[in-house]
Protein backbone atom coordinates (compact mmCIF):
# COMPACT_ATOMS: atom_id res chain seq x y z
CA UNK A 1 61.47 111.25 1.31
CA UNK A 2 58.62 109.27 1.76
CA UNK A 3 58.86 106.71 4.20
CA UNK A 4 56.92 104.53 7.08
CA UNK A 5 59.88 102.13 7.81
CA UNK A 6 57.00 100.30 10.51
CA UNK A 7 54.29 99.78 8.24
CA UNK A 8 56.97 98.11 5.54
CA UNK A 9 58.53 95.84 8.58
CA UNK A 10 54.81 94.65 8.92
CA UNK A 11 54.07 93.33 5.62
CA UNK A 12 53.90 89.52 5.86
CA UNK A 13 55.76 88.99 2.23
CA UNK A 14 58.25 90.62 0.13
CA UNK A 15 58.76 90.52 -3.96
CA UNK A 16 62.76 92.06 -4.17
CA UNK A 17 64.03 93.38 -7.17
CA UNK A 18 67.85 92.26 -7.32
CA UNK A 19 70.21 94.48 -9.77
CA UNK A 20 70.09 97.68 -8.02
CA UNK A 21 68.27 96.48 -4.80
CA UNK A 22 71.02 93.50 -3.66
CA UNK A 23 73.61 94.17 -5.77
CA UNK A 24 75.68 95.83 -8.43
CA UNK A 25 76.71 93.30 -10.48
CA UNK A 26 79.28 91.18 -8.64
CA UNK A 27 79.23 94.26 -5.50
CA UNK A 28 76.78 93.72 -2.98
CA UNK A 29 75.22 96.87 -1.26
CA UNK A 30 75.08 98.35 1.70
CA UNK A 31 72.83 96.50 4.16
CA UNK A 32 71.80 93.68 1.47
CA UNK A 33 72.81 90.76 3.77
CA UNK A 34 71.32 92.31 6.82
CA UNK A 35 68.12 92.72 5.12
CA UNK A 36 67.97 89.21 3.96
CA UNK A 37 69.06 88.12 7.73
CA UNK A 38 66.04 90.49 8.78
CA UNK A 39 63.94 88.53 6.11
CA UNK A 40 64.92 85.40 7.89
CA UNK A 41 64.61 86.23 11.32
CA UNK A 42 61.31 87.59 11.33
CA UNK A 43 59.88 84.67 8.94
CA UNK A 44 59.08 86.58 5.84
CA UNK A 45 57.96 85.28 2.84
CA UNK A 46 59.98 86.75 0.08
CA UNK A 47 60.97 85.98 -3.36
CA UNK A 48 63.55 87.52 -5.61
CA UNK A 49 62.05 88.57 -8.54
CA UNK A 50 64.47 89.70 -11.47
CA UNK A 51 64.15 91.16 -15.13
CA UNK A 52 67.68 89.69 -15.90
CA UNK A 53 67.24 86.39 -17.91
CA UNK A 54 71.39 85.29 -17.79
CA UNK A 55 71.31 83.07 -15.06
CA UNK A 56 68.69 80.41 -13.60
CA UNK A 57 67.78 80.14 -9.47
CA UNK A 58 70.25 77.89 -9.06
CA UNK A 59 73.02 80.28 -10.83
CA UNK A 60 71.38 83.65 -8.63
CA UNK A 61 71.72 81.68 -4.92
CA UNK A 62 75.37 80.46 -5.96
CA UNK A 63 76.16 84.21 -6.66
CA UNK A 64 74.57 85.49 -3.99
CA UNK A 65 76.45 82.69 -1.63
CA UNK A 66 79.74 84.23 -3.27
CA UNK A 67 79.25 87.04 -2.43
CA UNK A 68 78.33 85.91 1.31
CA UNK A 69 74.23 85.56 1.39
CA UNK A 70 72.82 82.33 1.66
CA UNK A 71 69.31 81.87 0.16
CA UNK A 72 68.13 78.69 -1.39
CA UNK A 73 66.81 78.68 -4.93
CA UNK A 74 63.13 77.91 -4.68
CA UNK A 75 63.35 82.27 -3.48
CA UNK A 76 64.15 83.29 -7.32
CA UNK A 77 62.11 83.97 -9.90
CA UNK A 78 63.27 85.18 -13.70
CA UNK A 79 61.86 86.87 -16.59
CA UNK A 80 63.60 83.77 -18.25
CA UNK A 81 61.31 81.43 -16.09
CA UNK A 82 58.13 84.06 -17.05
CA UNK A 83 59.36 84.00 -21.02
CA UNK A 84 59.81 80.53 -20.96
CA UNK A 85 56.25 79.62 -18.75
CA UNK A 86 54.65 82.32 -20.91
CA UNK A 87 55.07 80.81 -24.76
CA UNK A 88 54.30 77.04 -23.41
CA UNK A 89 50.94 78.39 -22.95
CA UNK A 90 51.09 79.91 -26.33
CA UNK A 91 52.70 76.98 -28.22
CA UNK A 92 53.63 73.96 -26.56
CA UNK A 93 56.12 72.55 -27.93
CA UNK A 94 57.66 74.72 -30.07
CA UNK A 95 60.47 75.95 -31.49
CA UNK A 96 62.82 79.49 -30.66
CA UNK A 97 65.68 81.14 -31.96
CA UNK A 98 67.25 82.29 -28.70
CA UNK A 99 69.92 85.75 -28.35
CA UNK A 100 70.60 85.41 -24.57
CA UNK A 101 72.58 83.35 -21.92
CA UNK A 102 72.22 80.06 -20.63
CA UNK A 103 69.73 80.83 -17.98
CA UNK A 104 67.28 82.10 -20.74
CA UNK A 105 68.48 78.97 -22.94
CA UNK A 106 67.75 76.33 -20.43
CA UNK A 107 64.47 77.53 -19.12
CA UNK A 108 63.07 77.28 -22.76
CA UNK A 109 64.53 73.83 -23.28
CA UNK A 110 62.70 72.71 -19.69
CA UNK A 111 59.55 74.39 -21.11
CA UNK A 112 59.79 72.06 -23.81
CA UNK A 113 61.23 74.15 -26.37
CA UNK A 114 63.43 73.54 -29.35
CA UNK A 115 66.06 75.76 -30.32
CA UNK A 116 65.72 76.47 -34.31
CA UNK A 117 67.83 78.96 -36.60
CA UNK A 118 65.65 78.19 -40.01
CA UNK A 119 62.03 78.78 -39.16
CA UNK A 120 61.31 79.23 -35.59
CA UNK A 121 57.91 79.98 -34.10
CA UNK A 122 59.43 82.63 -32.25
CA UNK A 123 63.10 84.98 -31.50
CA UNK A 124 63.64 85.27 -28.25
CA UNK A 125 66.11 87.97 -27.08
CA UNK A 126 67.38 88.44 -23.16
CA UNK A 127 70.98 90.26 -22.11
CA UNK A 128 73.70 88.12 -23.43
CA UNK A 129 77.31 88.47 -24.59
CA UNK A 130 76.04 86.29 -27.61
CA UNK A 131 74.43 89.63 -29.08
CA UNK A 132 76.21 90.90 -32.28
CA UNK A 133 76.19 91.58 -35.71
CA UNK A 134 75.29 88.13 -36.93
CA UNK A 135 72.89 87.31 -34.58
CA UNK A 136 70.81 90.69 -35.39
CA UNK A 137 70.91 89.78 -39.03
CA UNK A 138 69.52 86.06 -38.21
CA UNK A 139 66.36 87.57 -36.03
CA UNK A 140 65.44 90.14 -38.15
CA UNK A 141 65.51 88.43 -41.61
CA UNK A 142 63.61 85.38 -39.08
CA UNK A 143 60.93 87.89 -37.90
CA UNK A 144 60.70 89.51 -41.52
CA UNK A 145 59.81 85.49 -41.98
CA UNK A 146 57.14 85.38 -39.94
CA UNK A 147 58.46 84.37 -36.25
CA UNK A 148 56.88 86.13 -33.43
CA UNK A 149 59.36 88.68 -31.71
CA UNK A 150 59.38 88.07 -27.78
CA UNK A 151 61.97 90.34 -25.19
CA UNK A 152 62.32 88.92 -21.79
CA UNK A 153 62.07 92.30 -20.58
CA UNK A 154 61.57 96.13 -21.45
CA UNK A 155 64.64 97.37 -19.59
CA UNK A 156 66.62 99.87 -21.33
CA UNK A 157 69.52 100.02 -19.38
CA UNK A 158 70.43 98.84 -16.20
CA UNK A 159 73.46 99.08 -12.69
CA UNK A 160 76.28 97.28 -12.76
CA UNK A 161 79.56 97.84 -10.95
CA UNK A 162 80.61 99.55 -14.08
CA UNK A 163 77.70 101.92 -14.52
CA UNK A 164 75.01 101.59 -16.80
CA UNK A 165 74.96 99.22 -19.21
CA UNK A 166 72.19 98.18 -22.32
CA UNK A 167 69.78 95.87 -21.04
CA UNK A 168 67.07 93.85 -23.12
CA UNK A 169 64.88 96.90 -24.20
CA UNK A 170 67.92 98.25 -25.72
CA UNK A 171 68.87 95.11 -27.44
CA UNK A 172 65.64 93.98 -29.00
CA UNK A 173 65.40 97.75 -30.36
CA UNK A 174 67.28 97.56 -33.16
CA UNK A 175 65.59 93.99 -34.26
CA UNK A 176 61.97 95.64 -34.16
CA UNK A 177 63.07 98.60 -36.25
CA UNK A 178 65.00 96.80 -38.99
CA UNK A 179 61.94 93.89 -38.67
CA UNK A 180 58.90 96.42 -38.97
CA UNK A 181 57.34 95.26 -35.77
CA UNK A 182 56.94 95.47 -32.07
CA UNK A 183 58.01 92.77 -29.63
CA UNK A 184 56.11 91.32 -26.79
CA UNK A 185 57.91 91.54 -23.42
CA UNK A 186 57.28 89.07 -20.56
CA UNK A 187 59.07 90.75 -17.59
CA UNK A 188 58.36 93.26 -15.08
CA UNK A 189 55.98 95.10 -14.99
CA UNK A 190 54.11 92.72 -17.29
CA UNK A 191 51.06 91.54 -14.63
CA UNK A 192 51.84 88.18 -15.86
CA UNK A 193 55.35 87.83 -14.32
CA UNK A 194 53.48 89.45 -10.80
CA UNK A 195 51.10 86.83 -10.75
CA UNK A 196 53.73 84.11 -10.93
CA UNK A 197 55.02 85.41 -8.07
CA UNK A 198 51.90 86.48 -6.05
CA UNK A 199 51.17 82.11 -6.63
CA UNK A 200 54.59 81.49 -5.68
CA UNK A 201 53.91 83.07 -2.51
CA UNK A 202 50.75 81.94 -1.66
CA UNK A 203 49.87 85.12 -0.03
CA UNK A 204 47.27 88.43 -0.29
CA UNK A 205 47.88 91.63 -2.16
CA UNK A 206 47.56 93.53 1.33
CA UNK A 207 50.26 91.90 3.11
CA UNK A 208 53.00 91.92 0.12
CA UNK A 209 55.56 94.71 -0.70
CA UNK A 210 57.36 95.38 -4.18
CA UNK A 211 60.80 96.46 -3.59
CA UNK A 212 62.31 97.82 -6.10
CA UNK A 213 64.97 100.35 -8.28
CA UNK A 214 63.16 101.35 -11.31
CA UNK A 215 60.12 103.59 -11.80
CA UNK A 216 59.22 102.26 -15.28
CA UNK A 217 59.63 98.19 -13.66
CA UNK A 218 59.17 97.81 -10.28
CA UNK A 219 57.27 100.33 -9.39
CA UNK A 220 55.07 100.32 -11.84
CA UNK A 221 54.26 96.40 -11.49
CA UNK A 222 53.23 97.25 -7.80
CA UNK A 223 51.34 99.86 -9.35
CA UNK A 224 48.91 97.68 -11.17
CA UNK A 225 48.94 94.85 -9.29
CA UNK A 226 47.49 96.69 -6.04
CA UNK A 227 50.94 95.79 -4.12
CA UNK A 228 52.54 98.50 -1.94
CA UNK A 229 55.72 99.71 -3.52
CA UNK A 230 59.16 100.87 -1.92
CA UNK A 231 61.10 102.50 -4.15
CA UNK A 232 65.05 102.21 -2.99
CA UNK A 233 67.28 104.93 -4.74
CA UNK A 234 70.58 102.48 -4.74
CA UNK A 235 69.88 101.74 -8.79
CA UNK A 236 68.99 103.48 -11.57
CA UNK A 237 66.68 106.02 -10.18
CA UNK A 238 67.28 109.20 -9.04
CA UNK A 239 65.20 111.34 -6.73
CA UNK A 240 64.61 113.99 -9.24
CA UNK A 241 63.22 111.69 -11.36
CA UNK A 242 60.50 110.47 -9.58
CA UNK A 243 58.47 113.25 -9.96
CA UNK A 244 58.65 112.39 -13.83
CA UNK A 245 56.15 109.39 -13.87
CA UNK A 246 52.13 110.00 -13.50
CA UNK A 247 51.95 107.05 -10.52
CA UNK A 248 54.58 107.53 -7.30
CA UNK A 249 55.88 105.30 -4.98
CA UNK A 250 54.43 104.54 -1.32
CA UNK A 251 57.74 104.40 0.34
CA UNK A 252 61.12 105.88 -1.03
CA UNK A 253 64.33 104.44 0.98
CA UNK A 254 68.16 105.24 0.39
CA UNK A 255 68.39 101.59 0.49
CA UNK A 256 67.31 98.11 1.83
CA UNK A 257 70.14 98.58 4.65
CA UNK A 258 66.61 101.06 6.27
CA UNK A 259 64.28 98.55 6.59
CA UNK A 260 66.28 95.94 9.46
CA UNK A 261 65.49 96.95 12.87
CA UNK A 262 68.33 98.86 14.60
């Protein structure tokens, strides 16, 4: 596998995928605190950047404190934060139907947002347990309407201690079908969620690293945003299916637990 474990240790700033990369839903992987303590120790910039739009910064460094990582919550940045940042540009002030969890929920009400199930500007759908029959019904026949269909992010699927599970791209699927159209996502590898966090930062293209699980995400948003990509097989992808996509990672790791010094 491809791999120059020095060059990676020298990049000034890191943008970490989380689902996959850190964790498996509530399991944390192999070498995931070490990493971060690496992180630390050699004064990194980093910032967690995640498609998953449940839970807000605050929610992420509680769960990552559970499961024994300390980080404090100005390092997280969400697709729900992106979504939310992203239509206040569009339409201050106005109003959403929301399918997703109160992450997603509250960064649209900070943003300014109403929530609205009779004529909304837009239907907003993120991963939620909310998701079901009635709720499909309500953002298609509000799309069919004439509200503007946004997905947090394209993800089809996604790790969990579990397995694979749906994730947003899955879930906003049967809504554009039924509703005749095709919805805008905001997450990764949208260049608009990568610039958030290139700002956030405050650093250069040449001295940041993307690490990510997913080809079609992660690696991609490196991609076309200029920013050296590691590609950690602990997720979704496989090695065989690298080879798949037209653009390739630089670096391809088992997992983060390579990248601390011995």
């Amino acid at each position: 596998m491809k791999k120059n474990l020095t060059h990676i240790r020298s990049k000034k700033a890191f943008i970490i995928d989380m689902d996959g990369v850190i964790y498996h839903g509530n399991q944390l992987l192999k070498g995931a605190a070490e990493f971060v303590e690496w992180l630390n120790r050699n004064e990194k910039s980093y910032l967690f950047l995640t498609n998953s739009s449940e839970r807000s910064p605050l929610e992420l460094s509680q769960k990552l404190a559970r499961l024994g990582i300390m980080v404090d919550p100005i390092h997280f940045y969400t697709s729900a934060l992106a979504t939310a940042a992203f239509l206040a540009t569009q339409n201050p002030g106005g109003s959403v139907y929301v399918i997703g969890e109160p992450g997603l929920i509250q960064a649209l009400y900070d943003a300014g947002f109403t929530m609205n199930n009779v004529n909304p500007d837009y239907v907003v759908v993120g991963e939620g347990r909310g998701y079901g029959l009635e709720s499909l019904e309500t953002a298609v026949s509000l799309v069919r309407k004439g509200a503007r269909l946004i997905g947090t992010n394209s993800d089809i699927n996604g790790p969990s201690e579990k397995g694979i599970v749906p994730a947003c791209g899955a879930l906003v699927a049967p809504i554009e079908l039924a509703a005749e159209t095709k919805a805008y996502f905001v997450g990764k590898p949208n260049p608009l969620m990568m610039r958030h966090a290139l700002k956030r930062l405050n650093v250069k293209l040449e001295d940041t690293a993307i690490i990510g699980d997913r080809m079609d995400t992660d690696i991609q948003a490196g991609v076309e945003s200029e920013i050296e990509t590691v590609l950690v097989l602990s997720g979704v992808t496989a090695p065989g299916d690298i080879s798949r996509f037209p653009y390739q990672p630089k670096h391809v790791l088992e997992g983060v637990f390579e990248i601390p010094e011995d």
